[in-house]
Protein backbone atom coordinates (compact mmCIF):
# COMPACT_ATOMS: atom_id res chain seq x y z
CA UNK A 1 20.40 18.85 -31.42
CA UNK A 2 20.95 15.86 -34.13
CA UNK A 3 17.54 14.33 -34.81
CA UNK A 4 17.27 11.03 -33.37
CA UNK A 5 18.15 8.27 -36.02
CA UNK A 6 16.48 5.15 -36.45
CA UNK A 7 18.13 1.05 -36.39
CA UNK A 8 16.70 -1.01 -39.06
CA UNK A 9 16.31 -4.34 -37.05
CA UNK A 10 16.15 -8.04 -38.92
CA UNK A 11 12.16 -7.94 -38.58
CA UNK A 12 10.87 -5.59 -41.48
CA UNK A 13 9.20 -2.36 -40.18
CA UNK A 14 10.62 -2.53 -36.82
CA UNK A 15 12.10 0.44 -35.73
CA UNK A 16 14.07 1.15 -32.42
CA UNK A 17 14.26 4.93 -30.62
CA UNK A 18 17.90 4.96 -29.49
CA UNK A 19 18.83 6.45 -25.72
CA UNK A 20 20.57 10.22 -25.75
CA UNK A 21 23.70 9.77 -23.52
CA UNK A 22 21.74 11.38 -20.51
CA UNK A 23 19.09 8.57 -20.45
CA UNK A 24 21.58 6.51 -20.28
CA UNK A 25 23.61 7.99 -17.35
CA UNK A 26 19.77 8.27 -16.13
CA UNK A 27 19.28 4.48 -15.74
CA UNK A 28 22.91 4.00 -14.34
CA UNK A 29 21.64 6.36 -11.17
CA UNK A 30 18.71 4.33 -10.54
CA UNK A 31 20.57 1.73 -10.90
CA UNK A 32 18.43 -0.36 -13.83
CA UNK A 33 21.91 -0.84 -15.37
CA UNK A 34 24.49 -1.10 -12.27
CA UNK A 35 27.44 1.02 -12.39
CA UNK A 36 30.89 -0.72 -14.14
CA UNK A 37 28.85 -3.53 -15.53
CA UNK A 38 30.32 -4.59 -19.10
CA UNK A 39 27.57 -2.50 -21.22
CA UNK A 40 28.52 0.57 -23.13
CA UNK A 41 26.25 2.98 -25.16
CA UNK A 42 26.71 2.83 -29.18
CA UNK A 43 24.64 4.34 -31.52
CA UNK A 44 21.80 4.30 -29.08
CA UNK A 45 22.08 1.02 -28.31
CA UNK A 46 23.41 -0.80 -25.59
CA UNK A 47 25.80 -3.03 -25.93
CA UNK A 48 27.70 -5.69 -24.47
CA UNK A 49 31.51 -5.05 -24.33
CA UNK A 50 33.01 -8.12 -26.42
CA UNK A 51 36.47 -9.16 -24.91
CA UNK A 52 36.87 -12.65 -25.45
CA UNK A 53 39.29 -14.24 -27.46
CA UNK A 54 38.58 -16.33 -31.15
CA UNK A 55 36.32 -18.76 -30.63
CA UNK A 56 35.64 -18.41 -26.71
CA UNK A 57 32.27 -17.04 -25.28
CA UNK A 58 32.38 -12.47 -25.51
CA UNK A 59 31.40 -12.37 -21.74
CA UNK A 60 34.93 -13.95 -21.27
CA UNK A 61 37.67 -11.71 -21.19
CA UNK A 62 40.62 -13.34 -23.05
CA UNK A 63 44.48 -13.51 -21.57
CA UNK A 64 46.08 -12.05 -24.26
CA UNK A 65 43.36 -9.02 -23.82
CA UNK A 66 43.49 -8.39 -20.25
CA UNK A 67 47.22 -8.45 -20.74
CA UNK A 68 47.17 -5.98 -23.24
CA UNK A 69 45.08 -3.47 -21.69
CA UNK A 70 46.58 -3.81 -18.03
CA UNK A 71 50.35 -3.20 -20.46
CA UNK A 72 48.60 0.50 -21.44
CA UNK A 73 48.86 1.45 -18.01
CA UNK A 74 52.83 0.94 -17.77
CA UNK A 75 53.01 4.19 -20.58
CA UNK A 76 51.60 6.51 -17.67
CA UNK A 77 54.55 7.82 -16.46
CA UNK A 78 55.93 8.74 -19.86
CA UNK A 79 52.51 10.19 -20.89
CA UNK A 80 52.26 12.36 -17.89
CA UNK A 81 55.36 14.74 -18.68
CA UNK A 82 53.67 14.88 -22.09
CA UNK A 83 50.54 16.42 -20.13
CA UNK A 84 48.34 13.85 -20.41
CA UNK A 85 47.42 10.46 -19.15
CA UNK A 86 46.21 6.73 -20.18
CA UNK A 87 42.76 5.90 -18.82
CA UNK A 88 41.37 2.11 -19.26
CA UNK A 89 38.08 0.76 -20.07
CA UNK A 90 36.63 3.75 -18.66
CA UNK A 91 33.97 5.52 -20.48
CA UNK A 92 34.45 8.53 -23.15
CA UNK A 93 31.01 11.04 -23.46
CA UNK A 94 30.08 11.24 -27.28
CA UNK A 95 27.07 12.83 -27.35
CA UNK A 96 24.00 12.46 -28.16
CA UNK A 97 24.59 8.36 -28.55
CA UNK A 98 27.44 7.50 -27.73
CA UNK A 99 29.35 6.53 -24.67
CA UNK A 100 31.96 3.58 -25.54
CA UNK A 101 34.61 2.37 -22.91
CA UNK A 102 37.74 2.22 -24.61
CA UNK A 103 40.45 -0.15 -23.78
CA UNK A 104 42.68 2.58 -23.62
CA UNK A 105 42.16 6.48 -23.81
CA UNK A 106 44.84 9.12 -23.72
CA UNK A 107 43.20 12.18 -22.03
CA UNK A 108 44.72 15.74 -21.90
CA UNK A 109 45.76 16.87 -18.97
CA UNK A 110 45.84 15.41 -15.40
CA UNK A 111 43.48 12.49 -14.03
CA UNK A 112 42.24 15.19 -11.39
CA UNK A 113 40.86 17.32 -13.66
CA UNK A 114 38.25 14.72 -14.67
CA UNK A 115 37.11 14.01 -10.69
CA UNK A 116 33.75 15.57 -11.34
CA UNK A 117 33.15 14.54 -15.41
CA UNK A 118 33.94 12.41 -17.72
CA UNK A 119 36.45 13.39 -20.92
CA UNK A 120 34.49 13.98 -23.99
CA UNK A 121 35.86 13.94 -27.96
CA UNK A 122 38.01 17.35 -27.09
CA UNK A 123 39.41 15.68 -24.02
CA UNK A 124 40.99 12.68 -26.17
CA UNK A 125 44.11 12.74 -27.67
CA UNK A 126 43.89 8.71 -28.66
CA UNK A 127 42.10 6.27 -28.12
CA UNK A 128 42.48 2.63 -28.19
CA UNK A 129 40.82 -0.91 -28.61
CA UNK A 130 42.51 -4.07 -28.25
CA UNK A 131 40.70 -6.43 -30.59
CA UNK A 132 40.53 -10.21 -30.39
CA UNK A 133 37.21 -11.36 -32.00
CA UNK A 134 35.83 -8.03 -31.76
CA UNK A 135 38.19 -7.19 -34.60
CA UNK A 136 35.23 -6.58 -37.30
CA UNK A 137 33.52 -4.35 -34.99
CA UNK A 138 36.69 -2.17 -33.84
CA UNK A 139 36.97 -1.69 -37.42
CA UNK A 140 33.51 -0.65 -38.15
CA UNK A 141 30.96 0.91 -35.26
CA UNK A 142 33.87 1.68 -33.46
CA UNK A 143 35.83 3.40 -36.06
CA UNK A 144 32.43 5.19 -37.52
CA UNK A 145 31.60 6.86 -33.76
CA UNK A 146 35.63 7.55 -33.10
CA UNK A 147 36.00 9.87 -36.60
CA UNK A 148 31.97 10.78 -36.57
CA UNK A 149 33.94 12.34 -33.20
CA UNK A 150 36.63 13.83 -34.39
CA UNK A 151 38.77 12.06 -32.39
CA UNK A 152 42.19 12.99 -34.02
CA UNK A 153 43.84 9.28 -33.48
CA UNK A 154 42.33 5.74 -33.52
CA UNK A 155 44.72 2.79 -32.73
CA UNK A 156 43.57 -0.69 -32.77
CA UNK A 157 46.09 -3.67 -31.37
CA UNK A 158 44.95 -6.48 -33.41
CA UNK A 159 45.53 -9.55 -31.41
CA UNK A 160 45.10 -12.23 -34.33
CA UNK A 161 46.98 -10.76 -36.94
CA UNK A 162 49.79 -9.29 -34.02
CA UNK A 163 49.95 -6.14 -35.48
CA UNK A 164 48.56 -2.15 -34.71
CA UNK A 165 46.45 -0.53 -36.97
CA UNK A 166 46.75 3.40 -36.54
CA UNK A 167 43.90 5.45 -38.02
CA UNK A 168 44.16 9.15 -38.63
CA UNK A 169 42.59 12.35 -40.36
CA UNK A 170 38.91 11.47 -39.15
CA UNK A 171 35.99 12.52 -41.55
CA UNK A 172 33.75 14.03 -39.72
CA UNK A 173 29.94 12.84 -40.81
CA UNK A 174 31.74 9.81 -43.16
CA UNK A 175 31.92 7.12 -41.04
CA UNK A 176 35.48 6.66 -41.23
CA UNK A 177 39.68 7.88 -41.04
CA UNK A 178 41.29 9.25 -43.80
CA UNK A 179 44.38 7.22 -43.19
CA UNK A 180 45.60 4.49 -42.28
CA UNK A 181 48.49 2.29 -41.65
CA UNK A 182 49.27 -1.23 -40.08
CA UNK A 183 52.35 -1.44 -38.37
CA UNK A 184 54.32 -4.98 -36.91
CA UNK A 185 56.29 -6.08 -34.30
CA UNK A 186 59.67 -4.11 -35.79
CA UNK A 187 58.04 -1.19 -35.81
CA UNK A 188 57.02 1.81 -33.71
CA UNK A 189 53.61 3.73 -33.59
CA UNK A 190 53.82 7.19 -32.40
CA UNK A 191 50.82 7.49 -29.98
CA UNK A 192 49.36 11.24 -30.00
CA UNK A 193 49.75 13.36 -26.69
CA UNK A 194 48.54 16.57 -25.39
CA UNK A 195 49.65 19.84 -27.87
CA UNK A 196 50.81 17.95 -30.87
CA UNK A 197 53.41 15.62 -29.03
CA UNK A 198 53.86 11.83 -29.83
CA UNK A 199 54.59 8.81 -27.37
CA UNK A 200 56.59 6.78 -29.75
CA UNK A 201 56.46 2.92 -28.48
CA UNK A 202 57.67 0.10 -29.90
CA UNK A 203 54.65 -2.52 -31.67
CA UNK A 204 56.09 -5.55 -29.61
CA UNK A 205 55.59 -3.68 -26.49
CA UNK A 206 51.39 -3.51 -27.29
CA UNK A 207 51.12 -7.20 -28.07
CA UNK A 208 50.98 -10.34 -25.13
């Protein structure tokens, strides 16, 4: 098992323990943290989920976001006669830390083969955040625990700017993709699917 790391806090010498991913699911089922409440588990830690738009409190969950993430639930159909399927703000096991809800996940295989678990790193063929001003953190924690993964595809619909960044080749242990691209409204991203197939969608069809 990977030793448990240590977060530097702003107070000098202070040192946190961070929860393992069962500790976590441990306080869920005694219900210290209540089940679906806006938390997720990164690096330890947990977090509130930031959804709000520029400038606008994080507990609120912007327009433009909601209407983004509902939108990734429209590709189903397509996605399911490429043997997979789009799950939303739903959580993603990443052990030992980790447990992020996603804006958008495609899984392999059918929703009923995840009745009694939750999909883990080999389970996802994409995953997805919509960013408004979470934007800085999509593109760092989030991107260092999806390619830390090995999640093979990281997309992030970047609300601000109205484009999709697309991040592939993760590095395993650095943090980071070894490509990426930015693509805008003319364009299409290919989304990856279950054995090597792509959902190819236009850009303006991601963005409110």
């Amino acid at each position: 098992m990977t030793s448990a790391p240590f977060v530097e806090l702003a107070e000098p010498g202070t040192r946190l323990m961070p929860l393992h991913v069962d500790q976590y699911h441990d306080m869920i089922a005694k219900g210290i943290l209540p089940e679906g409440a806006p938390w997720e588990l990164i690096d330890g830690l947990i977090k509130a989920k930031n959804r709000g738009a520029v400038g606008e409190s994080p507990m609120t969950v912007g327009l433009e976001h909601s209407w983004a993430v509902t939108n990734l639930e429209e590709f189903n159909r397509r996605l399911s006669r490429l043997g997979c399927h789009m799950r939303t703000q739903q959580p993603v096991t990443l052990p030992p830390y980790n447990e992020p809800e996603p804006d958008g996940a495609i899984i392999i295989g059918p929703k009923s083969a995840y009745r009694k678990r939750r999909p883990g790193a080999r389970d996802v063929a994409c995953v997805i955040e919509v960013a408004d001003s979470s934007l800085r953190d999509d593109r760092t924690s989030k991107q260092r625990v999806y390619a830390n993964s090995g999640i093979p595809q990281y997309v992030i619909i970047n609300l601000p700017d109205r484009v999709v960044e697309v991040y592939t080749q993760p590095l395993v242990g650095k943090d980071r993709y070894g490509q990426s691209v930015t693509l805008g409204p003319s364009q299409t991203v290919a989304l990856r699917a279950a054995r090597g197939r792509e959902l190819k969608v236009a850009v303006r069809r991601l963005l409110p």
